[in-house]
Protein backbone atom coordinates (compact mmCIF):
# COMPACT_ATOMS: atom_id res chain seq x y z
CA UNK A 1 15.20 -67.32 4.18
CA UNK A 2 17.02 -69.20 1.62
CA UNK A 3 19.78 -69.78 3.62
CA UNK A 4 17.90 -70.84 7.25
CA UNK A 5 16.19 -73.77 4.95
CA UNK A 6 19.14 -74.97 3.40
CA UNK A 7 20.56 -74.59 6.74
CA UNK A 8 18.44 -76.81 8.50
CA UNK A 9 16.31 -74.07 10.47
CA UNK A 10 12.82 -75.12 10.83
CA UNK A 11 11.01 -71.55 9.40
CA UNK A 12 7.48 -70.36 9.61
CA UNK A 13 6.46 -67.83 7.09
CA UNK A 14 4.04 -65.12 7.60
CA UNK A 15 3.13 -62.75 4.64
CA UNK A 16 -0.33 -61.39 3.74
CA UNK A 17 1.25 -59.65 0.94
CA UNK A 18 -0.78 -59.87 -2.99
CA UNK A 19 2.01 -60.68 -5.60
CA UNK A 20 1.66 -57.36 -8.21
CA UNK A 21 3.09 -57.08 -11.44
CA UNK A 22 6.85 -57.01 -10.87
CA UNK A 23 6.88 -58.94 -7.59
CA UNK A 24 8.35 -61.86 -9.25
CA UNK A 25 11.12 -60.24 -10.76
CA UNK A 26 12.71 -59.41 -6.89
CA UNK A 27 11.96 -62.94 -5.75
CA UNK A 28 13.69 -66.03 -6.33
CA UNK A 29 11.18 -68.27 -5.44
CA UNK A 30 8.20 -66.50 -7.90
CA UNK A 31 7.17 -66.78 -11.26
CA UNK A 32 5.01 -64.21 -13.57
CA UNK A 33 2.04 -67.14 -12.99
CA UNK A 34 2.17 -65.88 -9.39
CA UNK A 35 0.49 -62.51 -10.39
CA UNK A 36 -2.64 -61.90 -8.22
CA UNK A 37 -1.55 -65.01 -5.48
CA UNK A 38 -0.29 -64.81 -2.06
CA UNK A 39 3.64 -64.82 -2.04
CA UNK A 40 3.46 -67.14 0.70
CA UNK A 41 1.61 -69.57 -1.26
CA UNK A 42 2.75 -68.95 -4.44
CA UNK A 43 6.60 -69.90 -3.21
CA UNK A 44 5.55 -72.01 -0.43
CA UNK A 45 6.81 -75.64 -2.81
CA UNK A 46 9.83 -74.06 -4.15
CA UNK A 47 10.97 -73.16 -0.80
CA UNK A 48 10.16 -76.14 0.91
CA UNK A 49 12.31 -78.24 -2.22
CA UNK A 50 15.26 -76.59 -1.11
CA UNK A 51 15.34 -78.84 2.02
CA UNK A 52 12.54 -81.89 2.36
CA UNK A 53 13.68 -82.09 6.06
CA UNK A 54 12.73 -78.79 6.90
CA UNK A 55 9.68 -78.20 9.03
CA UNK A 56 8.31 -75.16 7.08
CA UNK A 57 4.73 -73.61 8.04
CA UNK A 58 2.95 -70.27 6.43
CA UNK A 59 0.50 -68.20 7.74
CA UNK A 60 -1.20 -65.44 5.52
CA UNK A 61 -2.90 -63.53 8.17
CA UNK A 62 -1.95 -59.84 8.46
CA UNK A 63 0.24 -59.51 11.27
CA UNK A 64 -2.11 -57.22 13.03
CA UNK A 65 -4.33 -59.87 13.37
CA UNK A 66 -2.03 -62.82 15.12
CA UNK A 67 -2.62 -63.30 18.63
CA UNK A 68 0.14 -62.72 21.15
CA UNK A 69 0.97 -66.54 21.50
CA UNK A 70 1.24 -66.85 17.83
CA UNK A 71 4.93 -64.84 18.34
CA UNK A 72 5.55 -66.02 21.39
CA UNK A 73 6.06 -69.72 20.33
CA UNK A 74 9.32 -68.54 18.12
CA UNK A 75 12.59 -68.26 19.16
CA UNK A 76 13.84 -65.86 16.52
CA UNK A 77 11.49 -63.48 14.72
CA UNK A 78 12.88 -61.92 11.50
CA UNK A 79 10.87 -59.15 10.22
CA UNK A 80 11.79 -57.18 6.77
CA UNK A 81 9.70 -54.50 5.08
CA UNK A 82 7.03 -53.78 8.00
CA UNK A 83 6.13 -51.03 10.05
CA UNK A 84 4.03 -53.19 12.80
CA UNK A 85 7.49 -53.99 14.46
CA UNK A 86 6.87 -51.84 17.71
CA UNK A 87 3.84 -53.34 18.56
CA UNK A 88 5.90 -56.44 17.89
CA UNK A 89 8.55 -55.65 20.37
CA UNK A 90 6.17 -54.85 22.86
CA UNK A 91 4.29 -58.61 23.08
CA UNK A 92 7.81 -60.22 22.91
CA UNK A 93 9.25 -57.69 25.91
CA UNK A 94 5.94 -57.61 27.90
């Protein structure tokens, strides 16, 4: 993600994800005051200072619970870590 910011890519950022002890250490963008926050939220300012002219969004809703047209607005999707990736594939291939 680092790299589509600095880039220039415009980036929305879905995670539901609870930062746990540890978390920060395997982030870049997290600190140990980031314990018990959203990751999204927590790293959402040091991502965005990477690159001012970036349009960068969130979203902390589990992915489960995004409507169809909420994935069907993107032109790329990059997904890491998650097993809801079939059902994924089946909205974006009808």
């Amino acid at each position: 993600m680092k790299n589509l910011v600095l880039a220039g890519v415009n980036v929305t950022i879905q995670d539901d994800h609870t930062i746990v002890e540890g978390d920060y250490t395997n982030n870049f963008f997290l600190t140990e005051e980031a314990i018990g926050k959203n990751v999204v939220e927590a790293a959402f300012a040091n991502i965005k200072a990477l690159n001012n002219f970036v349009q960068l969004e969130h979203n902390i809703q589990p992915l489960s619970q995004l409507s169809d047209d909420f994935f069907l607005q993107f032109q790329v999707i990059v997904l890491a870590g998650n097993d809801e990736v079939k059902s994924i594939q089946t909205i974006l291939t009808g």
